[in-house]
Structure formats: structure tokens, C-alpha cells
N, C-alpha and C. Protein backbone atom coordinates (compact mmCIF):
# COMPACT_ATOMS: atom_id res chain seq x y z
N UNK A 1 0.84 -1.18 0.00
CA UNK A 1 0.00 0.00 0.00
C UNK A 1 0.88 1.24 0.00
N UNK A 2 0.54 1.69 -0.84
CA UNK A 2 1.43 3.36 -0.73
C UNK A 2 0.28 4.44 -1.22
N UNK A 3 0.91 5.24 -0.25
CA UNK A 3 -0.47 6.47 -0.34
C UNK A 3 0.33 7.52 -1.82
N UNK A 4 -1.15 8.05 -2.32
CA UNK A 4 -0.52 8.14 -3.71
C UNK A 4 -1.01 9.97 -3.81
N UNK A 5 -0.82 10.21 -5.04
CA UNK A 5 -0.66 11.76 -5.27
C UNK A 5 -1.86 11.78 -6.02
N UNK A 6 -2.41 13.29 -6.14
CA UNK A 6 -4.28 13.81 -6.50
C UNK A 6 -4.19 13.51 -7.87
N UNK A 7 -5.13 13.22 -8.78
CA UNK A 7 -5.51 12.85 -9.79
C UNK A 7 -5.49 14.14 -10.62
N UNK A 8 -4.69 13.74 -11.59
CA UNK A 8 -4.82 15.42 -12.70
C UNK A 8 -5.59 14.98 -13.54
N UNK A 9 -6.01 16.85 -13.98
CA UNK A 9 -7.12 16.58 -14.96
C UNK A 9 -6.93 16.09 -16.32
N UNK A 10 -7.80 15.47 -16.84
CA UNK A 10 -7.99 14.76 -17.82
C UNK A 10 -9.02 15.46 -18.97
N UNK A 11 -9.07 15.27 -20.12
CA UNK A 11 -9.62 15.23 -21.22
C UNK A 11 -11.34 15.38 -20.82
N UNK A 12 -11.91 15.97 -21.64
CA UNK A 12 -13.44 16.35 -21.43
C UNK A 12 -14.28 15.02 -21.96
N UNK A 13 -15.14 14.16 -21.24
CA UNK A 13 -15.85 13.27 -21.68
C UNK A 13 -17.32 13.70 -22.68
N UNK A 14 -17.35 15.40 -22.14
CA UNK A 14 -18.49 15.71 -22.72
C UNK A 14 -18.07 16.08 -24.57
N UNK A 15 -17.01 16.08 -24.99
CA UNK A 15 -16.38 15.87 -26.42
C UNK A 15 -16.27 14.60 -26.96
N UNK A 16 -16.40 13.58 -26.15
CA UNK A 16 -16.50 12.23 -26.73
C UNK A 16 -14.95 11.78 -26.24
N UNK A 17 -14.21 12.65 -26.07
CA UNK A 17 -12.71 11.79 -25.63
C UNK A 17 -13.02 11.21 -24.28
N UNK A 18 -12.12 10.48 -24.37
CA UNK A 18 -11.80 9.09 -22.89
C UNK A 18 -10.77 9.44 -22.26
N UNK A 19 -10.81 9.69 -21.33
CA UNK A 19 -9.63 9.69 -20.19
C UNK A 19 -8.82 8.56 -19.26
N UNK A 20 -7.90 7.77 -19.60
CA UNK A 20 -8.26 7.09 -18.67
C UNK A 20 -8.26 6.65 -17.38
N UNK A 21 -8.20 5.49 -16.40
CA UNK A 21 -8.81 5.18 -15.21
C UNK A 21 -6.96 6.10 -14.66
N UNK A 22 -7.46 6.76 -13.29
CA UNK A 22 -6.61 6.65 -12.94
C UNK A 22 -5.64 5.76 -12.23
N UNK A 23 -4.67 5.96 -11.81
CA UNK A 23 -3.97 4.93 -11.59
C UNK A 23 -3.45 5.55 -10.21
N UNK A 24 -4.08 6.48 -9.45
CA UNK A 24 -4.20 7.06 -8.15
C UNK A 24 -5.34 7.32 -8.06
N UNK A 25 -5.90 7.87 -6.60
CA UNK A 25 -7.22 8.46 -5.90
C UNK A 25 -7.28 9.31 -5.58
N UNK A 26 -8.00 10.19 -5.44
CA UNK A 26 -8.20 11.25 -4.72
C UNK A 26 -9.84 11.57 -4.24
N UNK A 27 -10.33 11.34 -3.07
CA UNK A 27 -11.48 11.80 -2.91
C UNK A 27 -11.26 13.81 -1.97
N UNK A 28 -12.48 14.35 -2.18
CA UNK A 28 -12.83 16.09 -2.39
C UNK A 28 -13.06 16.10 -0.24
N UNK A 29 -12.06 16.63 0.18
CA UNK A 29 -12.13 16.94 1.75
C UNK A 29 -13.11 17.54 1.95
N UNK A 30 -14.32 17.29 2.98
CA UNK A 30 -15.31 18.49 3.62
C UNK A 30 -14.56 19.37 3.53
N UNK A 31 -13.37 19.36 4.91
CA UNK A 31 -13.04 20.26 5.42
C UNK A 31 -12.06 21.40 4.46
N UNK A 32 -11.27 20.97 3.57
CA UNK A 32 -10.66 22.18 2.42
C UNK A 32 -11.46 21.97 1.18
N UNK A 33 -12.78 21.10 0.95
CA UNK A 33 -13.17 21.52 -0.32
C UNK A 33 -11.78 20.85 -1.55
N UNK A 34 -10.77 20.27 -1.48
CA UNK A 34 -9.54 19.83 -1.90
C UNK A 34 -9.80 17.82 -2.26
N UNK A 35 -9.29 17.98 -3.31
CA UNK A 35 -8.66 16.23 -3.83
C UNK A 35 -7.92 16.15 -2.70
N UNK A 36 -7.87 15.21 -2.08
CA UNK A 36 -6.85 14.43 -1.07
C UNK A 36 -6.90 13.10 -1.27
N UNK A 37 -5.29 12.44 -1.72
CA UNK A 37 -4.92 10.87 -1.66
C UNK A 37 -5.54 10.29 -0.87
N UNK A 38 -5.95 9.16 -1.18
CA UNK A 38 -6.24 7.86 -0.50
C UNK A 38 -5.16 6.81 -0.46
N UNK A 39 -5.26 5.73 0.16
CA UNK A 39 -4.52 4.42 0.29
C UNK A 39 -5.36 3.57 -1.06
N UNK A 40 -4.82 3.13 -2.19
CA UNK A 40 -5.49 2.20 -2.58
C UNK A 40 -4.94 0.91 -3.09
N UNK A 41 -4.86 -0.38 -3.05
CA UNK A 41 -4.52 -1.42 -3.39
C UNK A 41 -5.26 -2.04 -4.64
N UNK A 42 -3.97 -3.40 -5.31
CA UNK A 42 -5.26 -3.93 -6.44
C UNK A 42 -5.88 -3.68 -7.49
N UNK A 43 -5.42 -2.59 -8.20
CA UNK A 43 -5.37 -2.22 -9.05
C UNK A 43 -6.23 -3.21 -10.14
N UNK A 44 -7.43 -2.59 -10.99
CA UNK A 44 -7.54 -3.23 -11.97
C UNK A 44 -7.93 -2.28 -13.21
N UNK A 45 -7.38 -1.75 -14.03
CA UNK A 45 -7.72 -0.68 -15.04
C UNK A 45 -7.57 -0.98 -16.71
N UNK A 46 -8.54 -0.56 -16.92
CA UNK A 46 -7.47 -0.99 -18.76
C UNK A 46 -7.22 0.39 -19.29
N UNK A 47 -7.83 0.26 -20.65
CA UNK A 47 -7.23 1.96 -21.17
C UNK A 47 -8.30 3.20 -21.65
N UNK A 48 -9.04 2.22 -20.86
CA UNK A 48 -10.73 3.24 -20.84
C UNK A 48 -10.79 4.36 -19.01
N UNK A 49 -12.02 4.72 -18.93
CA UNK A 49 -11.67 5.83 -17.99
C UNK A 49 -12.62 5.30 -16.35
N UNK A 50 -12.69 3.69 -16.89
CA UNK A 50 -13.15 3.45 -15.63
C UNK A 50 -11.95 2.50 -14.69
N UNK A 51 -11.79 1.86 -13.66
CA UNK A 51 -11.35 1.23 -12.96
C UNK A 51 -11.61 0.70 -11.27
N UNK A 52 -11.06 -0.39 -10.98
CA UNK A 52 -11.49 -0.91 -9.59
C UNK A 52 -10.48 -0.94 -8.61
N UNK A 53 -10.60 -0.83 -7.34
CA UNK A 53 -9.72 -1.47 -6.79
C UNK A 53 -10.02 -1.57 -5.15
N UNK A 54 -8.96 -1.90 -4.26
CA UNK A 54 -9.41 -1.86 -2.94
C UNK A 54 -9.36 -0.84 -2.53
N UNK A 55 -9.85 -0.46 -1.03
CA UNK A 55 -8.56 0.72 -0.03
C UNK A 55 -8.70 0.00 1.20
N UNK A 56 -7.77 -0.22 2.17
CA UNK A 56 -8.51 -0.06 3.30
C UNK A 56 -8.55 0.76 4.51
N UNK A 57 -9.43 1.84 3.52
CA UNK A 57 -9.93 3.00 4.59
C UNK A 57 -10.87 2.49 4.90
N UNK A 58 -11.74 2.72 6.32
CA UNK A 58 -12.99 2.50 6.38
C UNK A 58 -13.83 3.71 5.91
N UNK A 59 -15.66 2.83 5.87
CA UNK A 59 -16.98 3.86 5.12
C UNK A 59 -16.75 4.58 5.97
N UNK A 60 -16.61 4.48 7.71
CA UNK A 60 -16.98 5.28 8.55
C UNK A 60 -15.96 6.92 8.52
N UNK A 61 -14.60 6.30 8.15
CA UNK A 61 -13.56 7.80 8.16
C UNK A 61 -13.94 8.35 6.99
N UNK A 62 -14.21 7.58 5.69
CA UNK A 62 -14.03 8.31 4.73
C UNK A 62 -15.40 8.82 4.42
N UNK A 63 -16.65 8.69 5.27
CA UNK A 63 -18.13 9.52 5.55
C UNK A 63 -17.90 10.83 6.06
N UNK A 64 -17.06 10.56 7.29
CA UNK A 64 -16.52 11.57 7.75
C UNK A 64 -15.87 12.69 7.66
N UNK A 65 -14.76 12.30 6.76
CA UNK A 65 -13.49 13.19 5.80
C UNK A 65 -13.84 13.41 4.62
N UNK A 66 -14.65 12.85 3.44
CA UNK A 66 -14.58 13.18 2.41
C UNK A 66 -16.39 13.59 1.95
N UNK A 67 -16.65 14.45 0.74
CA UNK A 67 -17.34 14.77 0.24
C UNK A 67 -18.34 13.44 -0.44
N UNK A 68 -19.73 13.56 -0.22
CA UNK A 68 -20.56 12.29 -0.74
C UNK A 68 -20.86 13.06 -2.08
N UNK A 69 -21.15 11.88 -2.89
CA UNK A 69 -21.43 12.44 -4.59
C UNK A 69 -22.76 12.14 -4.30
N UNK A 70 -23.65 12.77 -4.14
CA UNK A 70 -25.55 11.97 -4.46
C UNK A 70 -25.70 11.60 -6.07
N UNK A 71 -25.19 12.21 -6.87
CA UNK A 71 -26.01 12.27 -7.85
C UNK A 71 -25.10 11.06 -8.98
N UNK A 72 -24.28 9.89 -8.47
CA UNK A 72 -23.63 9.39 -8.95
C UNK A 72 -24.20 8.11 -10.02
N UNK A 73 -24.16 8.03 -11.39
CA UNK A 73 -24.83 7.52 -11.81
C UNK A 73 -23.49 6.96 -12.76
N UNK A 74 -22.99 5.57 -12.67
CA UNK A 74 -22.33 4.93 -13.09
C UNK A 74 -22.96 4.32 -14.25
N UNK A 75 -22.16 4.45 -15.23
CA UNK A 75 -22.51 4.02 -16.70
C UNK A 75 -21.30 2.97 -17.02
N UNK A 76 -21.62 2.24 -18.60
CA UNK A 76 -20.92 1.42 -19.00
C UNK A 76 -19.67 1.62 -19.84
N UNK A 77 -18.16 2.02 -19.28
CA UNK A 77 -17.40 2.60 -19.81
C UNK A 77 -15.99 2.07 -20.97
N UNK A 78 -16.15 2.64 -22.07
CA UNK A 78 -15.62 2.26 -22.60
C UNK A 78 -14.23 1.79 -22.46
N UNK A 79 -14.03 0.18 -22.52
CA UNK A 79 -12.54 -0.66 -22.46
C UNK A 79 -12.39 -0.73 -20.66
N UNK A 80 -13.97 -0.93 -19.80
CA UNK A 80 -13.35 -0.63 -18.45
C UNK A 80 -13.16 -2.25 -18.41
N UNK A 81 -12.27 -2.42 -17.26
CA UNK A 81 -11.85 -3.91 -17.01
C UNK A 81 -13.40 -4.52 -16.21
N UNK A 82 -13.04 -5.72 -16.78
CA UNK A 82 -14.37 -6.85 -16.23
C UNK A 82 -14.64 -6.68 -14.80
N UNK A 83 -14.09 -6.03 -13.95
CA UNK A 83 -14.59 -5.54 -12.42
C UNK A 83 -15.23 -4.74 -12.33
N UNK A 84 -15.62 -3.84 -13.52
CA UNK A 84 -16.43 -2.51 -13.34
C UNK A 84 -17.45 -2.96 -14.13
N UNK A 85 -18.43 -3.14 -12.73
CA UNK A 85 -20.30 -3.47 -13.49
C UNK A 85 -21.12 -2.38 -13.29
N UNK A 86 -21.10 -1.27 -13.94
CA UNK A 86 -22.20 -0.29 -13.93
C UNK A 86 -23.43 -0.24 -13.48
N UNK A 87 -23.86 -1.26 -14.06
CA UNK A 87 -25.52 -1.42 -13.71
C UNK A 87 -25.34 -2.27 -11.89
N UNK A 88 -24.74 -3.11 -11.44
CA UNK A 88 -24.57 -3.44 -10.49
C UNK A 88 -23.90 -2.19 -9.55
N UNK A 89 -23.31 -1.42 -9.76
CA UNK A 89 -22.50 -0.54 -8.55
C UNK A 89 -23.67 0.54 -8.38
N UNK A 90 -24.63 0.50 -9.45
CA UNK A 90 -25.45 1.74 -9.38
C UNK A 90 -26.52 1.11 -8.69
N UNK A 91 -26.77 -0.13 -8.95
CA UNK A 91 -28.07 -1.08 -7.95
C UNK A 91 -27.75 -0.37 -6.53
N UNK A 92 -26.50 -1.03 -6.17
CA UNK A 92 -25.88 -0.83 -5.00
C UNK A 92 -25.83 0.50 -4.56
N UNK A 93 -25.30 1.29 -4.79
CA UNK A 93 -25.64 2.63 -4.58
C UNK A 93 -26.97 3.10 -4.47
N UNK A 94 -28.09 2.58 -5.27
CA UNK A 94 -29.50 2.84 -4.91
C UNK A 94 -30.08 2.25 -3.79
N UNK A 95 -29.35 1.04 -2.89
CA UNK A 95 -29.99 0.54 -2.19
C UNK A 95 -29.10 0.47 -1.50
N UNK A 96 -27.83 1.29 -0.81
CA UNK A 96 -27.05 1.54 0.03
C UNK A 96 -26.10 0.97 0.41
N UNK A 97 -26.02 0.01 0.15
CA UNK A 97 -24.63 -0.71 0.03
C UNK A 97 -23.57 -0.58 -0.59
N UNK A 98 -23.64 0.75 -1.07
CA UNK A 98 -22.02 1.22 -1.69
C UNK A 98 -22.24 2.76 -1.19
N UNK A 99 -21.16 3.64 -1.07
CA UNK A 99 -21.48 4.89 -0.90
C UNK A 99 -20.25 5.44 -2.32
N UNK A 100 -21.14 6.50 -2.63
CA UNK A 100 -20.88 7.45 -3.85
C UNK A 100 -19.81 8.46 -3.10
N UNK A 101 -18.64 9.14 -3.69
CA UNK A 101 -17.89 10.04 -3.10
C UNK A 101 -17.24 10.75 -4.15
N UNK A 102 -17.15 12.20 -3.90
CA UNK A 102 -16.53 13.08 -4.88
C UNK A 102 -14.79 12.52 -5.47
N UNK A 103 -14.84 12.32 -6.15
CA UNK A 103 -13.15 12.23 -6.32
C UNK A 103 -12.74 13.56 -6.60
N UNK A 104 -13.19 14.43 -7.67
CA UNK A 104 -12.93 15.75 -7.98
C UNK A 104 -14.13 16.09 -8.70
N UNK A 105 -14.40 17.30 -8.68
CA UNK A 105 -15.66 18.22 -9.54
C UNK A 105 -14.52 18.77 -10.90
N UNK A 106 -14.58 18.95 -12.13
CA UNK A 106 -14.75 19.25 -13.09
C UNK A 106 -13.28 19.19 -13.07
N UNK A 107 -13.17 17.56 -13.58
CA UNK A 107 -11.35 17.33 -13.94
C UNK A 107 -11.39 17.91 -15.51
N UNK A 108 -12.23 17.90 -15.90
CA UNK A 108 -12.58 18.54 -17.25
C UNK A 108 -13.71 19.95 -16.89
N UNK A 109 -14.05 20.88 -17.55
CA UNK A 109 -15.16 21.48 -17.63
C UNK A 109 -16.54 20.39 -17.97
N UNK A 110 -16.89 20.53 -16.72
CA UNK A 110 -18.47 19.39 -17.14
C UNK A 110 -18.05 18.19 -16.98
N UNK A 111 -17.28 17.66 -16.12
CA UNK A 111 -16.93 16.07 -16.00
C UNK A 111 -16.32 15.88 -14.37
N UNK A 112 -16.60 15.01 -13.63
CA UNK A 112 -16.54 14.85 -12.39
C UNK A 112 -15.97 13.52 -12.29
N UNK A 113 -15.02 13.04 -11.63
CA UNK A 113 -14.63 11.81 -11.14
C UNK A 113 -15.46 11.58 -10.08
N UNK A 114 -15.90 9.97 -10.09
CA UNK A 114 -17.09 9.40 -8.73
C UNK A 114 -15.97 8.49 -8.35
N UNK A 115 -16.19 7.95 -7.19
CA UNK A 115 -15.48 6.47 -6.56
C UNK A 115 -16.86 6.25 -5.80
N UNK A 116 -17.02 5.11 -5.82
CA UNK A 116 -17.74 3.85 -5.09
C UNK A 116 -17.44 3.31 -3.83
N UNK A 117 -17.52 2.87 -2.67
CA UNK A 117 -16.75 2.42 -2.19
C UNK A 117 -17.89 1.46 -1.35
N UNK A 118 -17.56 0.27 -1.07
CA UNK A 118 -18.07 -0.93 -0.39
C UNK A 118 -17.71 -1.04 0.91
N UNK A 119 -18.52 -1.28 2.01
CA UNK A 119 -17.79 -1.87 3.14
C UNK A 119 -16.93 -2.69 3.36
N UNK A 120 -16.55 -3.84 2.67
CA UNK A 120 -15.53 -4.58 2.15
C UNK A 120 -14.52 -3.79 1.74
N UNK A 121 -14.30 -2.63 1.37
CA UNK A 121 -13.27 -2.06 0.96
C UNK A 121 -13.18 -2.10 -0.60
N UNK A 122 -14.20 -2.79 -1.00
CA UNK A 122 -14.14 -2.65 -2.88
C UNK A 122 -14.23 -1.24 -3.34
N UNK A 123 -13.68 -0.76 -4.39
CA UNK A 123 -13.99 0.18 -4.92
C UNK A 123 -13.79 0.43 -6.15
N UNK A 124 -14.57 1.58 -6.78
CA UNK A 124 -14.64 2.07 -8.10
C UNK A 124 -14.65 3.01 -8.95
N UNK A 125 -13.87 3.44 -9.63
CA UNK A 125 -13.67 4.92 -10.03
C UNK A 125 -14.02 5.18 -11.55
N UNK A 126 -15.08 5.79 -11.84
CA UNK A 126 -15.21 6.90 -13.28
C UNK A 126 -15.68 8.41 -13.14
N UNK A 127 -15.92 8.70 -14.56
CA UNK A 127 -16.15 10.14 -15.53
C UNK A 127 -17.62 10.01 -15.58
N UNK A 128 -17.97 11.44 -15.13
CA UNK A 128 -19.57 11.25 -15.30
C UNK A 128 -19.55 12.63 -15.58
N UNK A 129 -20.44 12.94 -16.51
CA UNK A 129 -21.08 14.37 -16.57
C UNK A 129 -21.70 15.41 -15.70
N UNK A 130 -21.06 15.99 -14.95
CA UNK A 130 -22.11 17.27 -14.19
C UNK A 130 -23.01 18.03 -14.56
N UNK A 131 -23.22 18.63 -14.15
CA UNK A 131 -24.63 19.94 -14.13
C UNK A 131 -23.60 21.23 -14.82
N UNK A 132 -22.56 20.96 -15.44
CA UNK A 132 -22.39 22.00 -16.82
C UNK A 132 -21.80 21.63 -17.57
N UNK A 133 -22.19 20.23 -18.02
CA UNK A 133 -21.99 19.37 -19.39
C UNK A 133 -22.27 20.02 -20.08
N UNK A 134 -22.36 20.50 -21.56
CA UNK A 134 -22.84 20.77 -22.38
C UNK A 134 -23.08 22.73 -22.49
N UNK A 135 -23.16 22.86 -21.38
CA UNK A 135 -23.17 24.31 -21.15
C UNK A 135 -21.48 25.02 -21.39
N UNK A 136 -22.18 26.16 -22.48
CA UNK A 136 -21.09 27.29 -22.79
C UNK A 136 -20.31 28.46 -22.05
């Protein structure tokens, strides 16, 4: 486990380009409003802009310390590795067994990194569109 450095921004998903998964974490601090590293293990990514892996932080610190995403709506991402099930992480998230968390607000203009995270310590990271996708 090695604690890793904030996720730079990437390419706009709302243009059709792909960014891909990072290969660090960063979830958005209450307290500075700031990307701050996580611990993450396990790595599973390909060359699309989703990916999986462990941490073991617990739900309870990282409820505490980091920013919740509500509006996290995991889609099916292009070239993500066979660990990232969209329609399953978003079940889960609808029925509480995963919690949604900011990774960063607008690594692009109009594009937000989500992570997932399981009580088990599973987790999951993509590109989702915000509330100024498409807006000039």
C-alpha cells in the first residue's frame, strides 16, 4: 500500500474523448473543499476511464473526511476492465450498500470523477457528466 498523489485533470468526456482510469485516488475533503490521496490497493484498469480497486480506509472515516457524490450515476465505460459493473455498482448505490464520493468536480469542464466504495473495501472509479456538461 502506498499512499498516492491527487488525480490530474484529464480530457473532457463531454467531447467524446476518454480519459483514462486513474492509476491514483483522490477523494474532495469536507473540510478544504480539496482532492486528497487515499490508500489504494489492487489495481484493476485498462485503457478506458473506468477502474477498480481496494482501499482499506474505512466507510466510517471516509463519511466523515470526504465529500458524498448523491447524484452518482455509473454508466458502462468504454474498455473498463471486467470488475467494473455499472448497472450493479449503481443497484448498489441505490440501495445503500455502496457509498458514492466526490473524487474531484470538473477534472474537465463538465466532468466529475465518482469512486464507489463498499464496506468490504471494494472500490470504483469513473467520468460522469455534471450539471455544466454541455453548457457554454
Amino acid at each position: 500500500m502506498t499512499p498516492l498523489l491527487p488525480v490530474a485533470a484529464t480530457l473532457a468526456l463531454v467531447s467524446g474523448a476518454v480519459a483514462p482510469a486513474p492509476a491514483e485516488v483522490a477523494l474532495t475533503a469536507v473540510e478544504t473543499g480539496r482532492p486528497e490521496p487515499i490508500l489504494t490497493e489492487d489495481w484493476q484498469a485498462g485503457p478506458g476511464a473506468a477502474g477498480c480497486f481496494r482501499t482499506p480506509l474505512s466507510l466510517a472515516l471516509l463519511t466523515e473526511t470526504f465529500a458524498l457524490y448523491d447524484a452518482a450515476e455509473p454508466r458502462p465505460a468504454p474498455q473498463a476492465p471486467a470488475c467494473f459493473d455499472a448497472a450493479r455498482i449503481g443497484a448498489d448505490l441505490a440501495a445503500g450498500t455502496a457509498v458514492a464520493f466526490l473524487g474531484a468536480r470538473n477534472i474537465t469542464p463538465g466532468v466529475d470523477r465518482v469512486v464507489a466504495v463498499y464496506p468490504d473495501g471494494r472500490a470504483y472509479v469513473w467520468q460522469q457528466p455534471n450539471d455544466l456538461a454541455g453548457k457554454n
